[in-house]
C-alpha atoms as a PDB file:
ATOM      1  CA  UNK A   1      87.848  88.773  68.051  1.00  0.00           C
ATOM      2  CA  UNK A   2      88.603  91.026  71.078  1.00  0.00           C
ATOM      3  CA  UNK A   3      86.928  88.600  73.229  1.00  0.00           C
ATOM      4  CA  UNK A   4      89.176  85.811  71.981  1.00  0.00           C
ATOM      5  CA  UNK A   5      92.394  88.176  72.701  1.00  0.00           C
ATOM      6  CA  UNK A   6      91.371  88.675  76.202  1.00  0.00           C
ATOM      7  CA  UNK A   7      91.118  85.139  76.615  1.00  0.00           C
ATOM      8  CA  UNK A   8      94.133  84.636  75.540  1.00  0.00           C
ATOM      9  CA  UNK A   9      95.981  87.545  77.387  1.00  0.00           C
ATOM     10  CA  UNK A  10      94.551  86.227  81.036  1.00  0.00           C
ATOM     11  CA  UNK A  11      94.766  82.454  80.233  1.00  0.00           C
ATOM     12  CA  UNK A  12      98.891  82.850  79.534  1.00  0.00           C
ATOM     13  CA  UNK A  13      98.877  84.885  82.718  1.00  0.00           C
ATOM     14  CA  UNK A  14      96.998  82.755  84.785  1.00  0.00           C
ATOM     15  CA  UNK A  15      99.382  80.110  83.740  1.00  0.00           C
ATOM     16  CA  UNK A  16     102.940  82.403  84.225  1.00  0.00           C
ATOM     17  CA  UNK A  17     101.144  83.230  87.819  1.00  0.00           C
ATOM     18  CA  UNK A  18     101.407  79.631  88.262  1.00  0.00           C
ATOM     19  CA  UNK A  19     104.453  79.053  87.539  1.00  0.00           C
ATOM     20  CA  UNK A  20     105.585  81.669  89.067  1.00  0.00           C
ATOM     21  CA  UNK A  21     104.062  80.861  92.387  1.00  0.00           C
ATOM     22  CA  UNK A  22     104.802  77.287  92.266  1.00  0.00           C
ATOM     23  CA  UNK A  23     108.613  78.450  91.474  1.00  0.00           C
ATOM     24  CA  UNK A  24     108.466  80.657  94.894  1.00  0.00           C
ATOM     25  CA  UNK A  25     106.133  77.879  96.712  1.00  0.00           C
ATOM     26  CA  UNK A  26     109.220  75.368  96.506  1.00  0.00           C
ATOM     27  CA  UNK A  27     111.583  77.973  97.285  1.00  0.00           C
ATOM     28  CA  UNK A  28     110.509  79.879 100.546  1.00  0.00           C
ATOM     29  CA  UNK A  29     106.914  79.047 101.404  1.00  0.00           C
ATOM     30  CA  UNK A  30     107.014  75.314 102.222  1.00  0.00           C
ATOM     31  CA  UNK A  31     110.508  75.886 104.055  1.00  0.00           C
ATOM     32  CA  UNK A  32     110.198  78.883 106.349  1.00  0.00           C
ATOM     33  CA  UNK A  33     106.463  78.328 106.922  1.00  0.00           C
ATOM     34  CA  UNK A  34     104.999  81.895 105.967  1.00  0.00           C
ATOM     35  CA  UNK A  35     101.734  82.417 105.845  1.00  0.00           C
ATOM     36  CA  UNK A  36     100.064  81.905 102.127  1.00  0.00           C
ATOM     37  CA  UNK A  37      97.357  84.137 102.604  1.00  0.00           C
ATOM     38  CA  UNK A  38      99.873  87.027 101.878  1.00  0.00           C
ATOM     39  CA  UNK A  39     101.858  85.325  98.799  1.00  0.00           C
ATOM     40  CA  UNK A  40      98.104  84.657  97.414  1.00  0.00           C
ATOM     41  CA  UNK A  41      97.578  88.469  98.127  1.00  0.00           C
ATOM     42  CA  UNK A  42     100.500  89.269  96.772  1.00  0.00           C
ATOM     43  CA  UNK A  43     100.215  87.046  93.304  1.00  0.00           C
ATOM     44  CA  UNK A  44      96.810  88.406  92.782  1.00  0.00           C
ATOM     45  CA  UNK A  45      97.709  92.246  92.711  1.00  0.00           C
ATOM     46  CA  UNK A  46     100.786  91.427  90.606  1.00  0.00           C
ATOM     47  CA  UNK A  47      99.053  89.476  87.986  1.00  0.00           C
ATOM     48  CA  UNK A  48      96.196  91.804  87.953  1.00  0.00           C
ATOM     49  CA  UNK A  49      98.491  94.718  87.203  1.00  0.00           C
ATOM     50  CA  UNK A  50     100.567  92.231  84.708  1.00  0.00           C
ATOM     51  CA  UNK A  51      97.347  91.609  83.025  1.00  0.00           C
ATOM     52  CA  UNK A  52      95.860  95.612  83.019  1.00  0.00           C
ATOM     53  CA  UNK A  53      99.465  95.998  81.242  1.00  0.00           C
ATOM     54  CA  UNK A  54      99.372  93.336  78.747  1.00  0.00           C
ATOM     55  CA  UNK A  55      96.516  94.424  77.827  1.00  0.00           C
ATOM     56  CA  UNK A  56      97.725  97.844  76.914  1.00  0.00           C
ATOM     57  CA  UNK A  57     101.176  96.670  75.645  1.00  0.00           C
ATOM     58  CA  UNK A  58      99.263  94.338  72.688  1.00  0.00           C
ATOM     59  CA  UNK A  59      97.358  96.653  71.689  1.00  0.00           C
ATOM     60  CA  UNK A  60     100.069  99.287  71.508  1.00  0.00           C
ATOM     61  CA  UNK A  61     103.234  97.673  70.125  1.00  0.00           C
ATOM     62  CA  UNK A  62     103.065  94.769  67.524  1.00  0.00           C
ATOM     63  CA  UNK A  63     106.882  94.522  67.361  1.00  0.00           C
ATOM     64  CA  UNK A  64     108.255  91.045  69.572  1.00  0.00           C
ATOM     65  CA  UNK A  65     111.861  92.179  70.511  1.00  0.00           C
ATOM     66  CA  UNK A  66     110.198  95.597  71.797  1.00  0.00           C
ATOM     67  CA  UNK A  67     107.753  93.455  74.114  1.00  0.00           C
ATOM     68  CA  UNK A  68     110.978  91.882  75.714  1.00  0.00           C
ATOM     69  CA  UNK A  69     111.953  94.962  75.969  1.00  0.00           C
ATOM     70  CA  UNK A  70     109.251  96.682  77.595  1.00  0.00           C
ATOM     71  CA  UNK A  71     108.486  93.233  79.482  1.00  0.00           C
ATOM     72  CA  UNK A  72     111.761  92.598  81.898  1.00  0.00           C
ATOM     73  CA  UNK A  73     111.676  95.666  83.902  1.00  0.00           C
ATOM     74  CA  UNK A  74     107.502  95.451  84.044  1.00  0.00           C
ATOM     75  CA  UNK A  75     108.219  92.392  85.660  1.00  0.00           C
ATOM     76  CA  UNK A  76     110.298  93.977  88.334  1.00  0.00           C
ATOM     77  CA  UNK A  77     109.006  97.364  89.192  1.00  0.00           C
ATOM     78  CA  UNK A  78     105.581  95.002  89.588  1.00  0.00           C
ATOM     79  CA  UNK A  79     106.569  92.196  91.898  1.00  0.00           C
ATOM     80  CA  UNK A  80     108.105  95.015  93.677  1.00  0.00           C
ATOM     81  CA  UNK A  81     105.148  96.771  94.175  1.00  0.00           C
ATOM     82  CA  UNK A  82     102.911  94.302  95.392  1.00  0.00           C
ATOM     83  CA  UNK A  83     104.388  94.209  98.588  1.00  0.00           C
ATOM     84  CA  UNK A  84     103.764  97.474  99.166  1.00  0.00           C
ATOM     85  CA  UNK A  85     100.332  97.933  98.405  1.00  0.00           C
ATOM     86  CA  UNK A  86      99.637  94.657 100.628  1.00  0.00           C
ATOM     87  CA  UNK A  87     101.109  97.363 103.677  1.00  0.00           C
ATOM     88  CA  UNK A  88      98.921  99.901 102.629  1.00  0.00           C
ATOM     89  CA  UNK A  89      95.877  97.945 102.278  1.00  0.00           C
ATOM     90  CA  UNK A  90      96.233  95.286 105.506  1.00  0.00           C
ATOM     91  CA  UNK A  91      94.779  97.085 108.940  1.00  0.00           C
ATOM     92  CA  UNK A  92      97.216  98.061 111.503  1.00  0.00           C
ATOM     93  CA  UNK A  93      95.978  95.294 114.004  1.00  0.00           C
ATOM     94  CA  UNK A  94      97.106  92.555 111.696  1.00  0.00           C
ATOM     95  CA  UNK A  95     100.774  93.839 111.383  1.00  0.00           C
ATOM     96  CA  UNK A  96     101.396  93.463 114.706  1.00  0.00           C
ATOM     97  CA  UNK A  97      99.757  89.712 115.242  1.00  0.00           C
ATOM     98  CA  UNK A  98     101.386  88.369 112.302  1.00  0.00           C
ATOM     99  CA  UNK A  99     104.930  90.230 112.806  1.00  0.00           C
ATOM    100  CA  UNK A 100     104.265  91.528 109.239  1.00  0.00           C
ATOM    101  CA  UNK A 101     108.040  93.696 109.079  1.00  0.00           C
ATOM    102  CA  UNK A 102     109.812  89.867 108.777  1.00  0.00           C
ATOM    103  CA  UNK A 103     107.114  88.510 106.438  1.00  0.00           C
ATOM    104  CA  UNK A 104     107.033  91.726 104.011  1.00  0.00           C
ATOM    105  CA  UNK A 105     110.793  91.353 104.261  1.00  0.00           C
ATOM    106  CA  UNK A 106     110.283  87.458 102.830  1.00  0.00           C
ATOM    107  CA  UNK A 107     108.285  89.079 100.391  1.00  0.00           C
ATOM    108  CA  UNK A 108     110.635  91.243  99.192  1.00  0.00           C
ATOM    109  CA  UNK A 109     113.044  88.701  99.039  1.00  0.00           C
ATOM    110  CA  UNK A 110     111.153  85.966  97.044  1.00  0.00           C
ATOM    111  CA  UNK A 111     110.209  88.491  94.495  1.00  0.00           C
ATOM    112  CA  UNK A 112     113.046  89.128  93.214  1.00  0.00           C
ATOM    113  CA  UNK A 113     113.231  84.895  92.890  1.00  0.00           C
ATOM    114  CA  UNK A 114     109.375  84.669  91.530  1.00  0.00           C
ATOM    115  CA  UNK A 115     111.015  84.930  88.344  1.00  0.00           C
ATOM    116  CA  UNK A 116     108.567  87.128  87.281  1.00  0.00           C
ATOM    117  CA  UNK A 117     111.277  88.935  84.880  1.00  0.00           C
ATOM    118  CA  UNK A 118     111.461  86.015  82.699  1.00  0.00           C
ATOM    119  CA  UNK A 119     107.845  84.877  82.665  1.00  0.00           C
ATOM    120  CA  UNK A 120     106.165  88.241  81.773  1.00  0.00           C
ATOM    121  CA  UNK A 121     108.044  88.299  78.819  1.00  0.00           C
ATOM    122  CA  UNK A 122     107.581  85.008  78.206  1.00  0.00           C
ATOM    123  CA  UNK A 123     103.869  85.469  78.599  1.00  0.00           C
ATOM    124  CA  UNK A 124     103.653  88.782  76.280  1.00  0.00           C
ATOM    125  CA  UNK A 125     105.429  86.492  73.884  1.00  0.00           C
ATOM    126  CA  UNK A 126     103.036  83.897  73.818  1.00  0.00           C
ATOM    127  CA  UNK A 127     100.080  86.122  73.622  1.00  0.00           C
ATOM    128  CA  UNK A 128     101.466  87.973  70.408  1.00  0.00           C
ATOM    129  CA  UNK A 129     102.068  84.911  68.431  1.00  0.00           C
ATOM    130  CA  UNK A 130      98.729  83.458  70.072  1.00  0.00           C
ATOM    131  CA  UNK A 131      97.053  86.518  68.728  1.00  0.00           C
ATOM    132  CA  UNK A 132      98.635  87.212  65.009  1.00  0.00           C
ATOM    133  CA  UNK A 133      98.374  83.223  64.664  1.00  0.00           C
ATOM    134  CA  UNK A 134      94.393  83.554  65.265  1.00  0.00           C
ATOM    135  CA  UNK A 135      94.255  86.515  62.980  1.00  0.00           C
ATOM    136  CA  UNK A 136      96.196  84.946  60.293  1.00  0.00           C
ATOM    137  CA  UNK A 137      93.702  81.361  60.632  1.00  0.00           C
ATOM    138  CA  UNK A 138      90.461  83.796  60.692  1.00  0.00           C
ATOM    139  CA  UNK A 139      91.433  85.624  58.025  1.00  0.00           C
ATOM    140  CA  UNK A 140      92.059  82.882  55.870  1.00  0.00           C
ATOM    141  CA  UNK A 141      89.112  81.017  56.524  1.00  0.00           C
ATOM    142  CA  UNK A 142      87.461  84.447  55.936  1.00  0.00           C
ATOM    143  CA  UNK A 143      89.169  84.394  52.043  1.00  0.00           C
ATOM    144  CA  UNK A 144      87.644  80.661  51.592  1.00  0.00           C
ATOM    145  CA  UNK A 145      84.655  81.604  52.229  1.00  0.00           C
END
């Protein structure tokens, strides 16, 4: 059964960082022409961290209003810090070829526009009723048995 929840957890957030990329994609990438090596870099720390969390947050609280709850300012303080990390992690030499100041600045920008705020939620959402509605077909299939 744990197998099946972890499924389930990074399937619907695999699918929010999809939406959410697309979402930003439309919005800045295709008209100012950044480079999508760093929004790629930049989606794949978030929704690592957004999964690490979900993880921790379905195990922990079983109550759907306190998800929300917990969920909308996850989704900011994360999409904020993904920017930063990608400074600490990218070599000095790169900064200067790529004129990383303007494109971290676009980054900052677009995630407060990823939407992220709405979607985690969303996402936690679907995972708890994915999860109790699994529970509640195994365990009566378990009781006909």
């Amino acid at each position: 059964m744990k197998i099946i929840n972890l499924v389930i957890i990074v399937l619907f957030n695999f699918i929010g960082a999809y939406l959410s990329y697309q979402w930003c994609y439309r919005m800045i990438i295709a008209k100012h022409r950044t480079p999508e090596l760093y929004y790629l870099i930049c989606y794949g720390l978030c929704y690592f961290c957004f999964i690490l969390i979900s993880i921790f947050l379905l195990n922990k609280i079983k109550r759907p209003m306190t998800l929300v709850i917990f969920g909308v300012p996850i989704g900011f303080i994360i999409t904020l810090m993904s920017p930063i990390f990608f400074i600490l992690i990218m070599e000095d030499d790169y900064k200067s070829i790529f004129n990383l100041d303007f494109i971290m600045g676009m980054l900052g920008i677009t995630s407060m526009i990823t939407l992220n705020f709405i979607i985690y939620p969303a996402i936690l959402l679907c995972c708890h009723y994915s999860i109790g509605g699994i529970q509640k077909i195994s365990s009566k299939l378990a009781l006909k048995q």
